[in-house]
Each structure stands twice: as C-alpha cells, then as structure tokens.
Protein backbone atom coordinates (compact mmCIF):
# COMPACT_ATOMS: atom_id res chain seq x y z
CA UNK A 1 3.73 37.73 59.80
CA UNK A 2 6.48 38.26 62.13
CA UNK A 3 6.64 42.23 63.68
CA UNK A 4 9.78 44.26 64.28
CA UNK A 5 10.38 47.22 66.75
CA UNK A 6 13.22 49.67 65.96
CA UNK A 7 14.79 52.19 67.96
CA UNK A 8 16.50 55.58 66.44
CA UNK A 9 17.00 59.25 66.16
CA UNK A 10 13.77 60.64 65.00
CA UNK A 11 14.79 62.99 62.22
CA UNK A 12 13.60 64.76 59.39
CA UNK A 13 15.97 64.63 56.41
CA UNK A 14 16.09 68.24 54.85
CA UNK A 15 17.02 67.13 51.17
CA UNK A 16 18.54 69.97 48.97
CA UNK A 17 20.48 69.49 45.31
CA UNK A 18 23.77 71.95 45.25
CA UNK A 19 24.47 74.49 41.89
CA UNK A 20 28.01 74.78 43.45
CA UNK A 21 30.06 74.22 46.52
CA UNK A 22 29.89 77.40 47.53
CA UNK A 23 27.52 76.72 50.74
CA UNK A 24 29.47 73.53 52.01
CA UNK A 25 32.13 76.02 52.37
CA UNK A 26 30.36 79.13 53.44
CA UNK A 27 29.55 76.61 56.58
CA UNK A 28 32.88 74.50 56.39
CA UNK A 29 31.35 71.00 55.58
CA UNK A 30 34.05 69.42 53.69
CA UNK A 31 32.49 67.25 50.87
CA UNK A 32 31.23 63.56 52.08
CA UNK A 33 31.68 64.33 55.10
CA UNK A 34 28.78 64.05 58.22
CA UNK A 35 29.10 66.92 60.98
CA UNK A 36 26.95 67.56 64.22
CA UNK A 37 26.08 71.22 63.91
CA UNK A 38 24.53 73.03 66.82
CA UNK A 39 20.61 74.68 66.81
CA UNK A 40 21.51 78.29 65.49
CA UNK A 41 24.04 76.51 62.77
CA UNK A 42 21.32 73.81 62.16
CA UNK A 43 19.06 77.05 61.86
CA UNK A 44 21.24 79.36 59.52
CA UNK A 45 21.67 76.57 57.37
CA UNK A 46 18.21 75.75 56.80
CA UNK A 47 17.55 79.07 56.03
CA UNK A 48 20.23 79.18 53.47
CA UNK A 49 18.93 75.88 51.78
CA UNK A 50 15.11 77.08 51.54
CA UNK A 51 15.67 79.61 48.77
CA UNK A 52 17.31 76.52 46.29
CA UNK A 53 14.22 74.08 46.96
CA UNK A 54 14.28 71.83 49.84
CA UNK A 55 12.60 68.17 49.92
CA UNK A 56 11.47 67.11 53.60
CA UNK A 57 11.42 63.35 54.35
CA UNK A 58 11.09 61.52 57.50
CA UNK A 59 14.49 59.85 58.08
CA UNK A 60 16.75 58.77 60.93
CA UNK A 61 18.71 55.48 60.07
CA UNK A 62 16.20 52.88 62.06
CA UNK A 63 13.09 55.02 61.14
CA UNK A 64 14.20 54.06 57.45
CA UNK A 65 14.43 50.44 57.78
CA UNK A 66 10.88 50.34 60.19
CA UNK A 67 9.37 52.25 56.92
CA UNK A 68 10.40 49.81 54.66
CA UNK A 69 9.52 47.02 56.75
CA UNK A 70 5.84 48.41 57.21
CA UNK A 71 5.55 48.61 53.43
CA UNK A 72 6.09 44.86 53.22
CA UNK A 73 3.86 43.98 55.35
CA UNK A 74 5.02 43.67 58.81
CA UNK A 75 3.62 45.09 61.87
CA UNK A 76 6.17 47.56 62.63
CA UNK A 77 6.92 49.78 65.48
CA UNK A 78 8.96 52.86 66.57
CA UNK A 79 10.59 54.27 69.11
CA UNK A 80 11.69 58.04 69.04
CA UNK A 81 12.07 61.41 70.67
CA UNK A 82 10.64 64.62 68.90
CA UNK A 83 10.42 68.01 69.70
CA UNK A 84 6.27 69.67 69.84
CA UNK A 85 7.24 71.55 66.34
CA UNK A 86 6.49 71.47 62.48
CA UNK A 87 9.30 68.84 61.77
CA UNK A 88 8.14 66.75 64.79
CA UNK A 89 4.60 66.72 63.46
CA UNK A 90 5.60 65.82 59.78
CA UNK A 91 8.11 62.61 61.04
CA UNK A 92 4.72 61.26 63.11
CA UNK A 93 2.41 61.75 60.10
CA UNK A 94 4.57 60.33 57.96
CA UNK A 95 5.66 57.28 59.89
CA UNK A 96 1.53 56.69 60.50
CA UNK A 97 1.24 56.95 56.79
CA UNK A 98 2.91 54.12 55.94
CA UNK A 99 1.42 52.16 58.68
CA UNK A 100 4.27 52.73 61.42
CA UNK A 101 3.00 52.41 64.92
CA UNK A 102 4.57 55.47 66.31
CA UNK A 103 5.80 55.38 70.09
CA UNK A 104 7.12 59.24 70.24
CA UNK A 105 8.27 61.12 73.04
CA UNK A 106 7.78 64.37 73.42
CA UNK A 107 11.29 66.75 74.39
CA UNK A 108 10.87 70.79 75.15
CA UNK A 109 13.81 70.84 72.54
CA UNK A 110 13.17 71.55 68.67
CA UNK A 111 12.63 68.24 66.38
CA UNK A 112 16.02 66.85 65.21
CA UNK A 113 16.35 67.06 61.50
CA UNK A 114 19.44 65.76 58.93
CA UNK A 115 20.44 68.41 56.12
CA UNK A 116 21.35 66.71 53.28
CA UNK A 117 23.50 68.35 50.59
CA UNK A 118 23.66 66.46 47.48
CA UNK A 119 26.53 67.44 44.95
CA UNK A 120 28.57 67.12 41.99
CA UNK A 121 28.42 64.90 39.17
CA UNK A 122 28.33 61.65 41.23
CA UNK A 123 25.47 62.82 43.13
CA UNK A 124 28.10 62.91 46.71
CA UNK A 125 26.51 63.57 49.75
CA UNK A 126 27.21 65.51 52.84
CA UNK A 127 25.32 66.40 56.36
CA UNK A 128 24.99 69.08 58.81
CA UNK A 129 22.85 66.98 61.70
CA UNK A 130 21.19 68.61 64.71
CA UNK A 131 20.08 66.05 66.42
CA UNK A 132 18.14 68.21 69.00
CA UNK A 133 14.92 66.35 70.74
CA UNK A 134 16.37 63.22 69.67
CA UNK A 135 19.18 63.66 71.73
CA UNK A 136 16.87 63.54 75.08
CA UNK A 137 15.62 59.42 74.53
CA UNK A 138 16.78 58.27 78.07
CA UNK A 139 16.74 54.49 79.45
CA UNK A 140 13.74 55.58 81.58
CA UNK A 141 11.81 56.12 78.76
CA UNK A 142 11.70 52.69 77.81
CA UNK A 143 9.35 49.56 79.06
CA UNK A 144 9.45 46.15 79.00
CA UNK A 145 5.90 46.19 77.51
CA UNK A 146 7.05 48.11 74.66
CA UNK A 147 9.24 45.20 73.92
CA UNK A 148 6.96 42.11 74.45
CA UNK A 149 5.33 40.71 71.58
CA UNK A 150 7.71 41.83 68.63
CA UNK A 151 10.02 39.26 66.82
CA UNK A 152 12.72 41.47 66.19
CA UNK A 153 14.39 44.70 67.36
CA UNK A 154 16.60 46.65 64.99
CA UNK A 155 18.57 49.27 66.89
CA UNK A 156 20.58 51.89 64.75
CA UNK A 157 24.34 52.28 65.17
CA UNK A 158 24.07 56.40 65.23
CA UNK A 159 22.29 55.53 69.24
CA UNK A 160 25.38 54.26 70.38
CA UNK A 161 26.91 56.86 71.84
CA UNK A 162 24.08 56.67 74.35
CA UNK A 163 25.50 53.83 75.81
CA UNK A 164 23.15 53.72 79.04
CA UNK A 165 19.74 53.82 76.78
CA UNK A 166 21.08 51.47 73.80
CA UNK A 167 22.13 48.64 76.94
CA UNK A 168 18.66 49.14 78.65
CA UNK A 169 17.02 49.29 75.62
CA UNK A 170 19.06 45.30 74.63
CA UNK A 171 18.47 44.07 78.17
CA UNK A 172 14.18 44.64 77.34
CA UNK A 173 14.17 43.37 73.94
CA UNK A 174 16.64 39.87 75.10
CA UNK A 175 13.80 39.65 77.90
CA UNK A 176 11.01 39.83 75.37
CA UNK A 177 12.34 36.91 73.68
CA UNK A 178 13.38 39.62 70.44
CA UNK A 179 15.77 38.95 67.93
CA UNK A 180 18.15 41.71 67.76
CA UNK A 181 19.89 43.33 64.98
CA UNK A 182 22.23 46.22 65.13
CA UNK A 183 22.98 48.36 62.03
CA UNK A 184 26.24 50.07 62.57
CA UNK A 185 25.53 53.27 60.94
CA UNK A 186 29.17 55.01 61.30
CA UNK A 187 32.80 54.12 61.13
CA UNK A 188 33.62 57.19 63.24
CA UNK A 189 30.46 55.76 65.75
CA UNK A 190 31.93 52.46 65.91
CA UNK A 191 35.66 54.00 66.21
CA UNK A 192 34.80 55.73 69.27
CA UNK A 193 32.77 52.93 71.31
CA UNK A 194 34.71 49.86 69.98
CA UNK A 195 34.75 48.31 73.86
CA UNK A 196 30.79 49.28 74.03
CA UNK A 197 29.96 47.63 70.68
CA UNK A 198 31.84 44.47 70.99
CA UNK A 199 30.66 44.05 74.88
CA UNK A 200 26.53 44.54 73.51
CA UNK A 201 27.65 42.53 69.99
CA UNK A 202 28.65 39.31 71.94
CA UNK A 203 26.10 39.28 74.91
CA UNK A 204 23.20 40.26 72.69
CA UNK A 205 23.04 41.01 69.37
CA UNK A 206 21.97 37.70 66.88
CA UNK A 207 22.56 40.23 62.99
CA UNK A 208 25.12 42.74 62.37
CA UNK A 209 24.71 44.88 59.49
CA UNK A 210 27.85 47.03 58.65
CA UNK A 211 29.71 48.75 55.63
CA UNK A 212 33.41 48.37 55.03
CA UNK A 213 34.96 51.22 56.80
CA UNK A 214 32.85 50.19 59.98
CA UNK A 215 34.01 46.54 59.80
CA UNK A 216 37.19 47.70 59.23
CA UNK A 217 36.82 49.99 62.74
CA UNK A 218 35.04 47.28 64.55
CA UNK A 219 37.65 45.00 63.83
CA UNK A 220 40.74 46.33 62.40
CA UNK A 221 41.03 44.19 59.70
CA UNK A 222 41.28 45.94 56.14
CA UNK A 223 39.64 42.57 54.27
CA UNK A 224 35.90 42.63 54.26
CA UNK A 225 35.67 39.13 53.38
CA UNK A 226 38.13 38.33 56.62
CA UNK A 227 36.45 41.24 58.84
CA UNK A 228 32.93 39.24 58.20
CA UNK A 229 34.99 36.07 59.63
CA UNK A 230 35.48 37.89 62.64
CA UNK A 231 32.31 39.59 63.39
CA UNK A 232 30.04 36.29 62.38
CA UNK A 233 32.16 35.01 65.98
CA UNK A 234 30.52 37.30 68.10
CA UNK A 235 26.55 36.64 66.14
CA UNK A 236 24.58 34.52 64.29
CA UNK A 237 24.36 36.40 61.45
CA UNK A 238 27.39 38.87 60.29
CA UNK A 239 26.59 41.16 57.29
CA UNK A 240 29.31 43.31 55.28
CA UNK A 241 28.63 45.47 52.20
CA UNK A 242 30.78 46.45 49.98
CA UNK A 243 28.58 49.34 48.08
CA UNK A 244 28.50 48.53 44.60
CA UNK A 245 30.60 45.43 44.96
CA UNK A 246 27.50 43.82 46.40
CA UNK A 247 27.26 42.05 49.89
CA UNK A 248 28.75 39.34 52.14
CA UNK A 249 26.71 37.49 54.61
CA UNK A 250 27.92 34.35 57.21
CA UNK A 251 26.32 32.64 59.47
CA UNK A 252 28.20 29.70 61.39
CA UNK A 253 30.41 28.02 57.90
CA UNK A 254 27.62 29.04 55.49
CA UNK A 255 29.11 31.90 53.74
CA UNK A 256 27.69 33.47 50.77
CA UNK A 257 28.90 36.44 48.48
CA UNK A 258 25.84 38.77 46.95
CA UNK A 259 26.00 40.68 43.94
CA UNK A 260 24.53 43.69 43.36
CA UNK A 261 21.62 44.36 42.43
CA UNK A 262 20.98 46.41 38.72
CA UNK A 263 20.30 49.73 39.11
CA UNK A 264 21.16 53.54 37.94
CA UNK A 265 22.59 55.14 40.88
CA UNK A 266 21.67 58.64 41.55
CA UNK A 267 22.00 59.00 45.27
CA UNK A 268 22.84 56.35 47.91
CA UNK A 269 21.20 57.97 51.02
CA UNK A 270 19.54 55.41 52.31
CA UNK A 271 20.41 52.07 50.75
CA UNK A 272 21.90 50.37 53.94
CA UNK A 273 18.85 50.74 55.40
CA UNK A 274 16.65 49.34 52.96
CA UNK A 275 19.02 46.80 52.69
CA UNK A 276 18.47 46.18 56.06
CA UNK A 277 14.74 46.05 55.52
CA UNK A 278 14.76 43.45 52.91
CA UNK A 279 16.94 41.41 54.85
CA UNK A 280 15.45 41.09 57.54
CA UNK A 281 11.86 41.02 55.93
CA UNK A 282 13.07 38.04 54.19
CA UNK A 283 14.84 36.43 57.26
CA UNK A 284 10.68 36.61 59.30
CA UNK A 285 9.70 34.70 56.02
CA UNK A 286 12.16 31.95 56.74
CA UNK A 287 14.16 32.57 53.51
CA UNK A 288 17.68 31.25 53.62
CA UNK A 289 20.85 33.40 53.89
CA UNK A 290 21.40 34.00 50.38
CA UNK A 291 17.80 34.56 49.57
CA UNK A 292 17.74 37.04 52.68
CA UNK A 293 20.63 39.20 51.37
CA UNK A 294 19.53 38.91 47.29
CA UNK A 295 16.18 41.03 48.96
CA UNK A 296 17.74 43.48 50.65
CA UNK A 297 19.95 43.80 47.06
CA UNK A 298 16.68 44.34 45.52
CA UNK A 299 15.18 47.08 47.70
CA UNK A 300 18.84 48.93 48.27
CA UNK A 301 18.78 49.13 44.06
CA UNK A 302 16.07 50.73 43.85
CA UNK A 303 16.42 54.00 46.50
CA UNK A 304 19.23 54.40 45.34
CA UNK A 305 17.74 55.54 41.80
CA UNK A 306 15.83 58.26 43.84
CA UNK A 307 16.76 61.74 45.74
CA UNK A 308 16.29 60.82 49.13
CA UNK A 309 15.50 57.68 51.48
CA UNK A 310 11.92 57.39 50.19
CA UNK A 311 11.19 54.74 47.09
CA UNK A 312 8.43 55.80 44.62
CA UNK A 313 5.23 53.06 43.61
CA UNK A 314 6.23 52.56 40.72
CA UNK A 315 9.63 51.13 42.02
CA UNK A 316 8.24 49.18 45.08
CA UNK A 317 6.12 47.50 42.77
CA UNK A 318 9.00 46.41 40.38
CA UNK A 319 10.75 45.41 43.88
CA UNK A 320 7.91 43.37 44.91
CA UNK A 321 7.30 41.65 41.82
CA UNK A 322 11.07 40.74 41.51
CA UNK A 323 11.39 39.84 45.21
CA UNK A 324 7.99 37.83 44.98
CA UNK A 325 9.51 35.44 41.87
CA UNK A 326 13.12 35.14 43.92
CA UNK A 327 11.10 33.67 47.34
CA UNK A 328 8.67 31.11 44.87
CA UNK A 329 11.81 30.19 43.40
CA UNK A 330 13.06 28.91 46.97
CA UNK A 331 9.70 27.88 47.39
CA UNK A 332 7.47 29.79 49.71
C-alpha cells in the first residue's frame, strides 16, 4: 500500500454544544465565523466552555485527513509542532492510536488547540483558534529524510501563511519523488496569499482540494464548475466541492460531477478532510477519478452525522463495506 506524509497545525479541537449565543457574544465571535484569539483569550474561553461539557479531539486540518488515511490502511505520517503540556500529550496519543507515525516537535509555547462552538438548530459552527506551539514549525525543522520514501504529501491550506516553511517543506517532498496535494483550508487564507498559492500550485502541487468560496478567491470566478476549469490548468488533478451539492473533480478533459453522498447532517466539522482522505486513499489504489471522489463522498457522509472530526466503528464499518463494493465494482 502506498504511504502518505502530511504536514499541519497540531491542534486539539475543544468541542462544546451552545444553550444560547450568549458566549459567542460575551467574546465577540460572530456566528460561522473562524477568529485567531490570543493565549489569555484562548484561556478565558476555555474556562468558560468547561462548565457546559467539553469534548477534546485531536484535530488540525492535515492531522484529520493523516487519521483517516491510517484507518484505511496506509502507512501514514505526521508532521507537527506541540507545546510539552496536557493538550500536546493527548494530540500524540491520539495520533499513535490510530496508527499515525508521529514526527512532533517540541515548542516552549502551550499546545495549540481549536474551540469549537457548535450552535443553533442547523448545528452552525464557529472558532476561537490559538494556534500557539504550532505557530513555531520553521523550514529548519524539516529533512529531506523525512520526505523520502512516502508516495504522497498532503499539506493543509491553514500553513500557508508560513510561506518560507510550506515552500521548503514542497521543495523536499518534489525531491522525494512525492505526490503532492494541497487542501486549501480557507477562503480568507487563500485571499491573502493568492501570488504564494498560485506560484507553489503551478511549480508543484499534482491535487487541489478546495470549497467554493476558496475557488472562488483563488480564482475569481463565481462558477465552481468554471473555477475547476481554471485550477485543473495549473495540476493534474483539480477538486471543487460544493457542500451538499456534492463534488467536481477534472483532470486533463475528463471531468466528472459527484453527488453526494446520503447522510443526516449534524455537524460538518471535518468533512473536507475526510473527503480528502478517501480521495486520495482511493487515488494509491489506482481507482479512477470518479471512483476516487464517490470515496471521499462516502467517508465525508458519514462525520458529518457526528459532533466532531472523529467517525465512530460502527460508521467506518458501514463506510468500508460501502466503499469495498464501489472499488470491486471497478474491479480491484
């Protein structure tokens, strides 16, 4: 089986369900939205949440899809920064859990951890991120030999704005012979280094994952059907979804449109990256385009019927079982 490496923030996704709105105020986080909060916010806020019930997962966009991709079998690797804390602890355990081989550096600031706030009726969700430890990941940290031997490197869009570790950290996995696939992450991310993205996109990046809003930013073209014209240009493989639309993919004239897949939606943190997952899971298995973006439909379904980024057994099984039929059906 082919093995993947991903690079991310390293953070800990504080999960807490809202009575009201009267805390997303208190700390003016309008509703949706995703704000960088510094260490005593980060800290006054977690305080606040403890008293409802907090869940803590091991998150971080890239640590996500390297979870998923472990659970279905590939060898799959990590690189993060964490602080020598609680939170820093739990995100290694958990990663080596679920069969992640952990390469985590060590920062004298506090573990970086995501506060999610989930809301309302349709389950809306907003975050108060302090990225912290995860912040200090610097181009000397990384190695060629960290690189060599992996078949593909998935690099989260939320690194970007580290522009000097995210171009070291393409120039080692493009000499390692990796494949390369960049999630966007964020249409405010991909506002704010358009130049950056497009320059790393065209020299070295083979799969671009990204939502509408951020192929609408990357390219400024409202269509998603027309905005995946332009970014399959710069790739091999160009990837737009359209949340519960479904899913575009192109690679070179092959062009295929993806439903979604069945599922009762309670929160969506997480599905990108999962989707991500199954893609590119199915792509090491030599499944065709469509095939590649019907798994990550199947995976993205079914987080999205859970709080949080992590998918019960019950549900991976179901996933397997139904992703298992789809690749005999293409015949592998």
């Amino acid at each position: 089986m082919k093995s993947i490496l991903g690079i991310g923030n390293a953070l800990t996704d504080i999960l807490a369900v809202l009575p009201d709105d009267s805390l997303l105020n208190t700390y003016h986080l309008p509703k949706g939205s995703m704000q960088h909060v510094d260490m005593e916010t980060g800290d006054k806020i977690w305080a606040a949440l403890k008293p409802l019930g907090v869940k803590y997962v091991a998150g971080g966009s890239a640590a996500n899809t390297i979870t998923c991709t472990a659970i279905f079998g590939m060898p799959s690797s990590f690189i993060g920064k964490i602080g020598d804390d609680e939170l820093g602890l739990l995100f290694k355990s958990d990663q080596e859990q679920y069969g992640v081989k952990s390469m985590l550096f060590k920062s004298e600031h506090s573990s970086g951890r995501s506060m999610v706030f989930v809301s309302g009726g349709n389950a809306e969700r907003t975050f108060a991120v302090y990225l912290g430890a995860a912040l200090d990941l610097v181009p000397e940290d990384l190695k060629l030999e960290y690189f060599e031997g992996h078949d593909y490197f998935h690099i989260e869009g939320y690194l970007v704005q580290n522009q000097a570790l995210i171009r070291r950290a393409v120039e080692l996995a493009h000499e390692a012979g990796c494949l390369i696939s960049l999630d966007m992450a964020s249409y405010n991310v991909v506002e704010s280094n358009n130049a950056f993205l497009h320059d790393i996109v065209e020299k070295y990046v083979d799969i671009v994952f990204a939502n509408e809003t951020e192929s609408r930013a990357f390219t400024k073209i409202d269509d998603p059907r027309k905005a995946l014209d332009e970014i399959a240009k710069l790739c091999s493989i160009a990837v737009v979804k359209v949340g519960k639309d479904g899913s575009w993919v192109k690679s070179g004239d092959e062009v295929h449109f993806i439903p979604v897949w069945p599922a009762d939606t309670i929160d969506a943190t997480g599905a990108g990256d999962t989707y991500a997952a199954g893609f590119l899971y199915a792509h090491a298995l030599g499944m065709p385009l469509d095939v590649c973006g019907k798994v990550g439909s199947i995976i993205a379904a079914k987080v999205v019927e859970v709080i949080g980024t992590k998918i019960d057994i019950p549900r991976w099984k179901a996933a397997k079982a139904e992703i298992r039929e789809l690749i005999e059906q293409n015949g592998k």
